[in-house]
PDB file of N, CA and C in Angstrom:
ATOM      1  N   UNK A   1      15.318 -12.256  -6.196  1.00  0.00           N
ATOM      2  CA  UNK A   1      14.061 -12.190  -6.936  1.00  0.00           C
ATOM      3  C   UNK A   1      14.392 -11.857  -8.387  1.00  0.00           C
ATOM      4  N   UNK A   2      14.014 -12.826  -9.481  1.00  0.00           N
ATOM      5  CA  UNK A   2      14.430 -12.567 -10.829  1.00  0.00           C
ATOM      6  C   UNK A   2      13.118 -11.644 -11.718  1.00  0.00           C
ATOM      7  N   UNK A   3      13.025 -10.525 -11.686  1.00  0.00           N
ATOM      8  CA  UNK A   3      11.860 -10.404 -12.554  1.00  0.00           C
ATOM      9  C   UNK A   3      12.130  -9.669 -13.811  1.00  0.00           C
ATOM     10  N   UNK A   4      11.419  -9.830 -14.751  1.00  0.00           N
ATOM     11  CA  UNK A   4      11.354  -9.899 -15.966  1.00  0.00           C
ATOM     12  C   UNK A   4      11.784  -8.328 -16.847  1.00  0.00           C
ATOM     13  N   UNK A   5      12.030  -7.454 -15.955  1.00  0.00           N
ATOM     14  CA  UNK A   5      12.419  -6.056 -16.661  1.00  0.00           C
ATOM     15  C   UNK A   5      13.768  -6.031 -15.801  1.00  0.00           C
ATOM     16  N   UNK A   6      14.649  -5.069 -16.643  1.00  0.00           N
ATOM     17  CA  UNK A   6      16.059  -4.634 -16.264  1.00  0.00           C
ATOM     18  C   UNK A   6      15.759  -3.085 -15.994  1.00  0.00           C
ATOM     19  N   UNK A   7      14.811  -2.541 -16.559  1.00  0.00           N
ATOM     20  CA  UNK A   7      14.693  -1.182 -16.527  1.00  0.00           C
ATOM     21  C   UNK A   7      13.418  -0.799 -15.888  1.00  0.00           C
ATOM     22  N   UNK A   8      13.034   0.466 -15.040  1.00  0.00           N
ATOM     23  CA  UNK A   8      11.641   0.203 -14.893  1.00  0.00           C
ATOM     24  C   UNK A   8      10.850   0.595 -16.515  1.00  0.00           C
ATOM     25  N   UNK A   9       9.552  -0.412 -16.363  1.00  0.00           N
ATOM     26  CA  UNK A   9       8.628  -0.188 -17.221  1.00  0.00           C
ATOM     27  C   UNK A   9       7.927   1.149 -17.249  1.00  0.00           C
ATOM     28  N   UNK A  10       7.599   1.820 -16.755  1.00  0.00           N
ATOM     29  CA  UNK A  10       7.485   3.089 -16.554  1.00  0.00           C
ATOM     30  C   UNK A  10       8.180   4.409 -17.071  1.00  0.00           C
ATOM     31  N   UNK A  11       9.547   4.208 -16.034  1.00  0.00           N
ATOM     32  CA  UNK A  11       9.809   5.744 -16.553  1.00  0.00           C
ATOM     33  C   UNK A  11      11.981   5.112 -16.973  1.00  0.00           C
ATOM     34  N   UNK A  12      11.949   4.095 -17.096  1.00  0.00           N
ATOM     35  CA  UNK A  12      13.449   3.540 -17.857  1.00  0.00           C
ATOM     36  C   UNK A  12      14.026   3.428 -16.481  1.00  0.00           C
ATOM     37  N   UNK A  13      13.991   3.828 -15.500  1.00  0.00           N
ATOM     38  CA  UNK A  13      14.796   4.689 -14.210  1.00  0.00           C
ATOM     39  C   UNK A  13      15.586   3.136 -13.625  1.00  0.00           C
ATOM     40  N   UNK A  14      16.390   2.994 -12.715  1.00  0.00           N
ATOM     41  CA  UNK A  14      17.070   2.232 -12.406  1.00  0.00           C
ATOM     42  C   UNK A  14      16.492   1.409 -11.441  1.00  0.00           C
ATOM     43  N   UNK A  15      16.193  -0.083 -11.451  1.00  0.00           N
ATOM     44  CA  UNK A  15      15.863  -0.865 -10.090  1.00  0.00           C
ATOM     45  C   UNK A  15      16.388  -1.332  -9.108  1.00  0.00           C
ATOM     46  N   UNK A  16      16.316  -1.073  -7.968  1.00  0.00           N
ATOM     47  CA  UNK A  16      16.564  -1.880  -6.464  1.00  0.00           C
ATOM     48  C   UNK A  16      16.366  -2.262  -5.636  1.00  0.00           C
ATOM     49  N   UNK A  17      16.584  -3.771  -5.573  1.00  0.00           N
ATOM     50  CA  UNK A  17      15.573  -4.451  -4.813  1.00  0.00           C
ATOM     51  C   UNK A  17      15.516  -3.842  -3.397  1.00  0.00           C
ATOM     52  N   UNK A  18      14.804  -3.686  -2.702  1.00  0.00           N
ATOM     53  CA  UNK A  18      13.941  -3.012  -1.110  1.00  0.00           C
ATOM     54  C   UNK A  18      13.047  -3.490  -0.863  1.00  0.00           C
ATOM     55  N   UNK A  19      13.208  -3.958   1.064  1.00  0.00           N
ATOM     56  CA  UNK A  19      11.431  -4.294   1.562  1.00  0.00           C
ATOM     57  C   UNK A  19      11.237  -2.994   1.967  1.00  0.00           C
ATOM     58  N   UNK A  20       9.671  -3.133   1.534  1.00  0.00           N
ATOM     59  CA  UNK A  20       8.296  -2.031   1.584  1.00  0.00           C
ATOM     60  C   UNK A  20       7.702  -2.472   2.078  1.00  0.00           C
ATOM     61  N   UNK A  21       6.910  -1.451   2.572  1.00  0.00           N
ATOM     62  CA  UNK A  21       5.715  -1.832   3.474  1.00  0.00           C
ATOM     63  C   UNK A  21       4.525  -1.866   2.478  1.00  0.00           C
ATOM     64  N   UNK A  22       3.682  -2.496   2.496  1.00  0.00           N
ATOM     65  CA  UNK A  22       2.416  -3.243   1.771  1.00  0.00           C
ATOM     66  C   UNK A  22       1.029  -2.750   2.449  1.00  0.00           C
ATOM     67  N   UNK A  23       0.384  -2.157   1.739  1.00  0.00           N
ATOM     68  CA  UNK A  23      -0.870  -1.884   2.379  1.00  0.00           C
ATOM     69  C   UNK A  23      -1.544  -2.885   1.718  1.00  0.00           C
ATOM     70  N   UNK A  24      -2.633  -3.948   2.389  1.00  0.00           N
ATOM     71  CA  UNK A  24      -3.708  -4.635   1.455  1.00  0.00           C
ATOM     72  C   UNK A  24      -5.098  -4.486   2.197  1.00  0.00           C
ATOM     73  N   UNK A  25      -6.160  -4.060   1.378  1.00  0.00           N
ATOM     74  CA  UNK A  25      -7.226  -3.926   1.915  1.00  0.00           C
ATOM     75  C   UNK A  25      -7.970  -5.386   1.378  1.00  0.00           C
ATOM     76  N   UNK A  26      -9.440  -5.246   2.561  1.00  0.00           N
ATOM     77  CA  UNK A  26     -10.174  -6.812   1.471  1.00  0.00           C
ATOM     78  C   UNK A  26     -11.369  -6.503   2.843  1.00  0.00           C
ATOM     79  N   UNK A  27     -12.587  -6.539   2.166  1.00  0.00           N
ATOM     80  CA  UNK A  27     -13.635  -5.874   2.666  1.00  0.00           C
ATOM     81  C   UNK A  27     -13.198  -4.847   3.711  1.00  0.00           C
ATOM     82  N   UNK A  28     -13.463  -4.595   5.223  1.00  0.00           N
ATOM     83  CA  UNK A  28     -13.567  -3.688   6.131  1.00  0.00           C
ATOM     84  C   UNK A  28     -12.086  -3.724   6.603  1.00  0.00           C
ATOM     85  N   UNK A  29     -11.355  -4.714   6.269  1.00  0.00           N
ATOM     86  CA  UNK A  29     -10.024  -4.694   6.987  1.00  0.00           C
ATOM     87  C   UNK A  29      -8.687  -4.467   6.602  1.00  0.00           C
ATOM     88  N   UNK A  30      -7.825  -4.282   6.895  1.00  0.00           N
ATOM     89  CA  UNK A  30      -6.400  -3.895   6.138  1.00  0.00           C
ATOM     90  C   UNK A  30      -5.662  -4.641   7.097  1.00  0.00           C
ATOM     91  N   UNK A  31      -4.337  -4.976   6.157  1.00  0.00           N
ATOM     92  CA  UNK A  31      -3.251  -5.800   6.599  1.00  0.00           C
ATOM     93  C   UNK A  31      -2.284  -4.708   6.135  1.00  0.00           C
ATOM     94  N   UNK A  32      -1.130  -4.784   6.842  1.00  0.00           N
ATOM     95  CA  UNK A  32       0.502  -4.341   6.480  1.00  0.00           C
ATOM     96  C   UNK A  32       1.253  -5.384   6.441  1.00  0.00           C
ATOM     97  N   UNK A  33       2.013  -5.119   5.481  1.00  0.00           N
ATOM     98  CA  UNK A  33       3.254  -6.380   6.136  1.00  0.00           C
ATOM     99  C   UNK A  33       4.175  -5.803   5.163  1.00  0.00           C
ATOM    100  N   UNK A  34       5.752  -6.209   5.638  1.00  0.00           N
ATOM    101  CA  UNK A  34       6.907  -5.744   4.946  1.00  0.00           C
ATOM    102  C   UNK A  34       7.222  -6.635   3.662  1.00  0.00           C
ATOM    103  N   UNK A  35       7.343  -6.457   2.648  1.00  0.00           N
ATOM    104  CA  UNK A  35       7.725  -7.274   1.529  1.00  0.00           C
ATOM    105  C   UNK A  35       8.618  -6.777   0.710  1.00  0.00           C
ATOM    106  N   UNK A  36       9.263  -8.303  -0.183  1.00  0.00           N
ATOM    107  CA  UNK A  36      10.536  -7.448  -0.698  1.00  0.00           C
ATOM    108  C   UNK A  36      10.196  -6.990  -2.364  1.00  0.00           C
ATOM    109  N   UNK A  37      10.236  -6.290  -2.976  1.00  0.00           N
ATOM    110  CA  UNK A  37      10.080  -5.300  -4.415  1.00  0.00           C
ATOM    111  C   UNK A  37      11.322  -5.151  -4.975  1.00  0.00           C
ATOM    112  N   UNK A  38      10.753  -4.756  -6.075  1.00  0.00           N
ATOM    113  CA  UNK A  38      12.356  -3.779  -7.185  1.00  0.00           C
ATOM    114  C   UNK A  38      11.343  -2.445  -7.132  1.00  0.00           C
ATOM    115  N   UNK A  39      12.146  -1.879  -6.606  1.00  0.00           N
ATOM    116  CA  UNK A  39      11.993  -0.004  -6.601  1.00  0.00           C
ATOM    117  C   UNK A  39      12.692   0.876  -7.356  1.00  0.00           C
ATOM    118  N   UNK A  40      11.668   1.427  -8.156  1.00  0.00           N
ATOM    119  CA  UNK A  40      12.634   2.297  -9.245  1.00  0.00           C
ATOM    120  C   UNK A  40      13.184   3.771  -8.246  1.00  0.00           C
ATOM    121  N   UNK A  41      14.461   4.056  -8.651  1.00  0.00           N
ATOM    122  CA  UNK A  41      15.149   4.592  -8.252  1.00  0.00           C
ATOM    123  C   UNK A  41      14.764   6.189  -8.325  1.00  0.00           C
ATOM    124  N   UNK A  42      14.471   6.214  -9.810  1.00  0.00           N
ATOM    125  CA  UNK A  42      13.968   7.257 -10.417  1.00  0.00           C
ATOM    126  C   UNK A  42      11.820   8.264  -9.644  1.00  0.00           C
ATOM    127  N   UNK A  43      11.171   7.170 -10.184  1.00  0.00           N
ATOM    128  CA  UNK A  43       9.779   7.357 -10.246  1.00  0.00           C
ATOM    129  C   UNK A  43       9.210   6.522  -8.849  1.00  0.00           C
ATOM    130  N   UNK A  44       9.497   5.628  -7.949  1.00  0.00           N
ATOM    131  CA  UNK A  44       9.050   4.876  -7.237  1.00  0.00           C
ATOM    132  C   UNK A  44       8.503   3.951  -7.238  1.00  0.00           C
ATOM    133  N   UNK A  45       8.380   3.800  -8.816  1.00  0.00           N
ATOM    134  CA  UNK A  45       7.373   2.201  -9.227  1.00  0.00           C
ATOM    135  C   UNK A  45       7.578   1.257  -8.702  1.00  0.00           C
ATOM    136  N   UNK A  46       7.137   0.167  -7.799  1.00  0.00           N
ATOM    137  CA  UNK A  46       7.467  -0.871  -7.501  1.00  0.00           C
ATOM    138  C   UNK A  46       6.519  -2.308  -8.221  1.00  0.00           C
ATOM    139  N   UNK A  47       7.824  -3.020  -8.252  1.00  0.00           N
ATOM    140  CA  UNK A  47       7.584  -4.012  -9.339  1.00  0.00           C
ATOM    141  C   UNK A  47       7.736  -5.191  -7.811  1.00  0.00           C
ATOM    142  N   UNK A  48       6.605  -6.370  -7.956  1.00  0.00           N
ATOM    143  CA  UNK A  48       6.804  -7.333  -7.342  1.00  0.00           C
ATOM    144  C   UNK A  48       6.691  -8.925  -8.082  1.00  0.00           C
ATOM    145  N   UNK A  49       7.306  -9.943  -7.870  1.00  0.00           N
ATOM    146  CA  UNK A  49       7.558 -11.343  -8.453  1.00  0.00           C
ATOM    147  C   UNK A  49       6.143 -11.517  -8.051  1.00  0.00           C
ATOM    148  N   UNK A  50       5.656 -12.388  -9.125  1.00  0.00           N
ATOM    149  CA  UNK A  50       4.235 -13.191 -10.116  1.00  0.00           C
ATOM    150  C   UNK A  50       4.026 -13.574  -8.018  1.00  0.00           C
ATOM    151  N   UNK A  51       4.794 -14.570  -7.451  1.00  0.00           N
ATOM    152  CA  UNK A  51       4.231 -15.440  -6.216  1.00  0.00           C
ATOM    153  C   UNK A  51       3.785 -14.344  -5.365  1.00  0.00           C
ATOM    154  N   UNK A  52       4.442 -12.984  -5.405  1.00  0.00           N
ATOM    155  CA  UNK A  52       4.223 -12.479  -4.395  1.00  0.00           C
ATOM    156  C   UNK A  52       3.002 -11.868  -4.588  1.00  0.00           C
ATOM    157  N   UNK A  53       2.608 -11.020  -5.531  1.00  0.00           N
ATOM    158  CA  UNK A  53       1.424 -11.094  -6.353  1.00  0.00           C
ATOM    159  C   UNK A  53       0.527 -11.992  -6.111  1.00  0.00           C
ATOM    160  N   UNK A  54       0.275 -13.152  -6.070  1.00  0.00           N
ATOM    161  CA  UNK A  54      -0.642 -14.265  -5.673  1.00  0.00           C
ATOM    162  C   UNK A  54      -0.668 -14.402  -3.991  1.00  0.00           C
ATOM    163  N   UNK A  55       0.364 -13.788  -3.393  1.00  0.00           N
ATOM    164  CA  UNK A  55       0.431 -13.760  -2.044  1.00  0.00           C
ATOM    165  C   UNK A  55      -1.063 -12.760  -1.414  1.00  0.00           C
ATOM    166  N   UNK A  56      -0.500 -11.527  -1.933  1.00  0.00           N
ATOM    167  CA  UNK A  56      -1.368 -10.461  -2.105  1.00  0.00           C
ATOM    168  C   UNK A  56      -3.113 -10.738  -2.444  1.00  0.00           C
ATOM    169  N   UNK A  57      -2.808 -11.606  -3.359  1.00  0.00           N
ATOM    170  CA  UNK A  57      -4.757 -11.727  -3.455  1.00  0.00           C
ATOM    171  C   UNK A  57      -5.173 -12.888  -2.706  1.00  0.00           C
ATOM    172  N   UNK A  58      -4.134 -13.969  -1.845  1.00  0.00           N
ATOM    173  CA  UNK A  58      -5.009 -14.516  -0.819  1.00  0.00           C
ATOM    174  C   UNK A  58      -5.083 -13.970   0.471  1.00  0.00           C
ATOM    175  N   UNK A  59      -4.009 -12.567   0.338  1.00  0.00           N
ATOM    176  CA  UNK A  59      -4.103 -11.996   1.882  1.00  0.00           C
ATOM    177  C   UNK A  59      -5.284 -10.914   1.833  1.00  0.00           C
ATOM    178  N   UNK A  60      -6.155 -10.207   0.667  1.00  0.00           N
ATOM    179  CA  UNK A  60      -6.952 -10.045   0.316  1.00  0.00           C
ATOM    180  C   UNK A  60      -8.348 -10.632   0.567  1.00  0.00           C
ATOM    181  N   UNK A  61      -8.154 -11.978  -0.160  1.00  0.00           N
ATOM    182  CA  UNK A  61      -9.398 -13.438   0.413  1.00  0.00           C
ATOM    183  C   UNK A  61      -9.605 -13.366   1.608  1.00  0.00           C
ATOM    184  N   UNK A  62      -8.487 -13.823   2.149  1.00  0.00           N
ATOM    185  CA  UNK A  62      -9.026 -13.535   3.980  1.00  0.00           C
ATOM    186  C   UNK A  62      -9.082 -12.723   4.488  1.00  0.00           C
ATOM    187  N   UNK A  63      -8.474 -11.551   4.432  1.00  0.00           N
ATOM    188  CA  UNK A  63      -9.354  -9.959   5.092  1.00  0.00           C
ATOM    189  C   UNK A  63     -10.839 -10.049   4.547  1.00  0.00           C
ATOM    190  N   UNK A  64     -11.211 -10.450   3.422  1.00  0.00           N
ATOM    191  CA  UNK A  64     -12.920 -10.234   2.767  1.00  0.00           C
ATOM    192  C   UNK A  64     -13.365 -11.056   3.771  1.00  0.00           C
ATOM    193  N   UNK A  65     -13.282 -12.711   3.911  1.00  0.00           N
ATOM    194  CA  UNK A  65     -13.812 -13.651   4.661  1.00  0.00           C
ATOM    195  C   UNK A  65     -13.480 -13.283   5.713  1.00  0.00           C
ATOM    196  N   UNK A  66     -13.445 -12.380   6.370  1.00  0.00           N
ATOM    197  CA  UNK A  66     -12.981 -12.350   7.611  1.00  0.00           C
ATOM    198  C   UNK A  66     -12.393 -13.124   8.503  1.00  0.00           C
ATOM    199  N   UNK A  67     -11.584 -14.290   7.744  1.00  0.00           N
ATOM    200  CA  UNK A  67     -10.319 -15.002   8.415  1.00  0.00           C
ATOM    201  C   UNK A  67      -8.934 -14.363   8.609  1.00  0.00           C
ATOM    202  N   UNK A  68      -8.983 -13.748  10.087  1.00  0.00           N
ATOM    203  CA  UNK A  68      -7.970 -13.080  10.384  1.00  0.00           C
ATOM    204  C   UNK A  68      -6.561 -13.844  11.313  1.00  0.00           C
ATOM    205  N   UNK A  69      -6.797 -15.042  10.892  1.00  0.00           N
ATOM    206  CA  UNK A  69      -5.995 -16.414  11.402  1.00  0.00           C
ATOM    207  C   UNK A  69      -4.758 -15.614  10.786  1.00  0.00           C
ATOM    208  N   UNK A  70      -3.584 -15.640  11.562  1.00  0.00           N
ATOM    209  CA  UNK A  70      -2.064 -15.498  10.791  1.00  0.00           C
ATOM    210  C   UNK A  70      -2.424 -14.001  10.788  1.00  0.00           C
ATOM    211  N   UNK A  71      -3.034 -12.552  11.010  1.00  0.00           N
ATOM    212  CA  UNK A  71      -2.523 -11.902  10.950  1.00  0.00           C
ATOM    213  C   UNK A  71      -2.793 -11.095  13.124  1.00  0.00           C
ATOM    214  N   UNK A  72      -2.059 -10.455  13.415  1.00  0.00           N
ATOM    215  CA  UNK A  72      -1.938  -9.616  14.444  1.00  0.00           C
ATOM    216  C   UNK A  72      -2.413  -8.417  14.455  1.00  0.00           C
ATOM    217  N   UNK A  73      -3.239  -7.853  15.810  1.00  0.00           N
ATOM    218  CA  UNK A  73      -4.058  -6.504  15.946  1.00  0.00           C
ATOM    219  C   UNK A  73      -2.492  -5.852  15.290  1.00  0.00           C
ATOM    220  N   UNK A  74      -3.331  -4.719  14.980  1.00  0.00           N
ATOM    221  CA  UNK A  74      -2.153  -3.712  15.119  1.00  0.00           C
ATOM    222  C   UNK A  74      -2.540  -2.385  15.293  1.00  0.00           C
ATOM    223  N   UNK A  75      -3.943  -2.285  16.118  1.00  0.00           N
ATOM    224  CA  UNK A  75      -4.627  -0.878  16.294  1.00  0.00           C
ATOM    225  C   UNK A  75      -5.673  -0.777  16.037  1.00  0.00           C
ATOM    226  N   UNK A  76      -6.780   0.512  15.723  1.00  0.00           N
ATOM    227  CA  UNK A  76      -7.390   0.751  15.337  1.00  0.00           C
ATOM    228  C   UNK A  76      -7.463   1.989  14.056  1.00  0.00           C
ATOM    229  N   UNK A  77      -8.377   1.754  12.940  1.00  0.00           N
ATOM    230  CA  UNK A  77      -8.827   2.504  11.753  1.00  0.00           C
ATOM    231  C   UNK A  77      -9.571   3.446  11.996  1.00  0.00           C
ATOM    232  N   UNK A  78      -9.477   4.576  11.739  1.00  0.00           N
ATOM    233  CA  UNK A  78     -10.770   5.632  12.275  1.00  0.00           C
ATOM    234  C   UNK A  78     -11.049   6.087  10.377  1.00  0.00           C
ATOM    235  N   UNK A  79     -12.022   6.619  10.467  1.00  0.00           N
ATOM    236  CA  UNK A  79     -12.550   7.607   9.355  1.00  0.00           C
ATOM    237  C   UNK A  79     -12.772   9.329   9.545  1.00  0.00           C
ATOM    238  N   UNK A  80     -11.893  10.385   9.295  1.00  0.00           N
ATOM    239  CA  UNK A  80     -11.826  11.569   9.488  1.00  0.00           C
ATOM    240  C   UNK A  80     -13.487  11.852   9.185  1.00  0.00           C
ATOM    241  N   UNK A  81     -14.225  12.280  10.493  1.00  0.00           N
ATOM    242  CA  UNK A  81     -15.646  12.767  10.180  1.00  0.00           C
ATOM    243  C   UNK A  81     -15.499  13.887   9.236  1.00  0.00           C
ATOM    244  N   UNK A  82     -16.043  14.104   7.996  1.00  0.00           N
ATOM    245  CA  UNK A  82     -16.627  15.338   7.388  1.00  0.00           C
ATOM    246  C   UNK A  82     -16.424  16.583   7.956  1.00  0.00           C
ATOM    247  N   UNK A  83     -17.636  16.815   8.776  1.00  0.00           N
ATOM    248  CA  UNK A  83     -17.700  18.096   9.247  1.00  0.00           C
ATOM    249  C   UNK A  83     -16.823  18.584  10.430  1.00  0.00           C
ATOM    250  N   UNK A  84     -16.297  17.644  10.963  1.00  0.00           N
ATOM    251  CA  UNK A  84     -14.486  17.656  11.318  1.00  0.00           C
ATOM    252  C   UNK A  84     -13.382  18.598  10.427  1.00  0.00           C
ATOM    253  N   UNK A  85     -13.535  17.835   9.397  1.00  0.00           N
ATOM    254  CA  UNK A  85     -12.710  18.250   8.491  1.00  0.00           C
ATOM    255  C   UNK A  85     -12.927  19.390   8.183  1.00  0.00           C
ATOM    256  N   UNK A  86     -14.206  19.601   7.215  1.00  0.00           N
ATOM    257  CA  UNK A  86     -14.573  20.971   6.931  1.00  0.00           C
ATOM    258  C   UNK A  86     -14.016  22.059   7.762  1.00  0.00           C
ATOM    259  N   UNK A  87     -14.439  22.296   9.088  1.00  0.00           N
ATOM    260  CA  UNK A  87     -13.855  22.669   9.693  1.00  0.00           C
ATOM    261  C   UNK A  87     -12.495  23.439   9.541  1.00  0.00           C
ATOM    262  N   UNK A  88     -12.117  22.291   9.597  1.00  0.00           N
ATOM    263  CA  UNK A  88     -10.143  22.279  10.181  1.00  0.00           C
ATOM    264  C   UNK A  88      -9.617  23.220   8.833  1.00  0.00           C
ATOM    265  N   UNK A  89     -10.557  23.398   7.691  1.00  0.00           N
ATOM    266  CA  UNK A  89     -10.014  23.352   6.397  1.00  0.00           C
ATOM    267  C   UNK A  89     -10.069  25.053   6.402  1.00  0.00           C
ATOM    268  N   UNK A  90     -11.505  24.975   6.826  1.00  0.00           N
ATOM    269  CA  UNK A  90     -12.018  26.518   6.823  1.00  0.00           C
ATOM    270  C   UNK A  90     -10.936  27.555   7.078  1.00  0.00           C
ATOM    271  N   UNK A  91      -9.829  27.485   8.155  1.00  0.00           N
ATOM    272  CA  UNK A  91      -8.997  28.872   8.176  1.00  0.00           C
ATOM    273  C   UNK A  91      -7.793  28.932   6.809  1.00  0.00           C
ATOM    274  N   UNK A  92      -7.457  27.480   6.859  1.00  0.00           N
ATOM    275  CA  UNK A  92      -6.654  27.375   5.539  1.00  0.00           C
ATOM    276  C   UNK A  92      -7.233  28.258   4.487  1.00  0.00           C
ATOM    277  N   UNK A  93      -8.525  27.915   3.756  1.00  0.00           N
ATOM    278  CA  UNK A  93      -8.946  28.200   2.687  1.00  0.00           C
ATOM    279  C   UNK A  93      -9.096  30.139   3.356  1.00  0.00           C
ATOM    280  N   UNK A  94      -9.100  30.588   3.915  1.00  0.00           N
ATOM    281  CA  UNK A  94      -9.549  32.143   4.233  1.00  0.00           C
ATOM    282  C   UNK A  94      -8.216  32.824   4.618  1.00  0.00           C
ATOM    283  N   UNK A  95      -7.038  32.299   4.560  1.00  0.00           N
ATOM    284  CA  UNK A  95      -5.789  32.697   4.957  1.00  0.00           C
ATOM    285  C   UNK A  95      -5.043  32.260   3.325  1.00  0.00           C
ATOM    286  N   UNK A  96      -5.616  31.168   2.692  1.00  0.00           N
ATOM    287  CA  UNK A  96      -5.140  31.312   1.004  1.00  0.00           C
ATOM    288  C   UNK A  96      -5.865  32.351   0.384  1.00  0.00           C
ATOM    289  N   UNK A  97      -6.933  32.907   0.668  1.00  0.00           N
ATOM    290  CA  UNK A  97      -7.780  33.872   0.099  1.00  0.00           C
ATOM    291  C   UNK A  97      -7.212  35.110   0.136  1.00  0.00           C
TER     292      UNK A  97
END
C-alpha cells in the first residue's frame, strides 16, 4: 500500500503497515472486518489508501439500505440500560468519595 506520508501526519511518529479491525456503522447496523492500515507506532493514528476509504463508505451505503448481502451474523448489539448503569456506578462514586 503506497500512501502519501512517510511520517505520521499527526504526531511525526513512525508507520507500519498492520491489519486492524474496522468498526463501520450505517443506520442501525455495524460491520467489522479486518483491514490493512499504516499505524503510527508512536500515537496510533491509522492512515488508510484513498480505495480503501471508498470501500468504507459503500460498506456504510449498505448497512443504511439495509443490504446485508456479503456481510455474516456475527451476534447481537445490546444498549447498556441507564438505570442499569446508574446503578452499577453508584458504589464506585461513594467508595471515590
Amino acid at each position: 500500500m503506497m500512501l502519501p506520508f512517510e511520517k505520521c501526519p499527526v504526531c511525526g511518529g513512525e508507520l507500519k503497515e498492520k491489519v486492524v479491525e474496522k468498526i463501520l456503522h450505517g443506520g442501525n447496523h455495524t460491520a467489522v472486518l479486518q483491514i490493512h492500515a499504516e499505524v503510527c507506532l508512536h500515537c496510533g493514528e491509522r492512515l488508510y489508501a484513498e480505495e480503501t476509504v471508498r470501500l468504507f463508505e459503500k460498506i456504510r451505503n449498505k448497512l443504511k439500505k439495509q443490504d446485508l448481502s456479503g456481510f455474516d451474523p456475527l451476534g447481537q448489539a445490546f444498549a447498556v440500560d441507564k438505570e442499569w448503569l446508574d446503578k452499577q456506578m453508584q458504589p464506585i462514586a461513594k467508595s471515590a468519595g
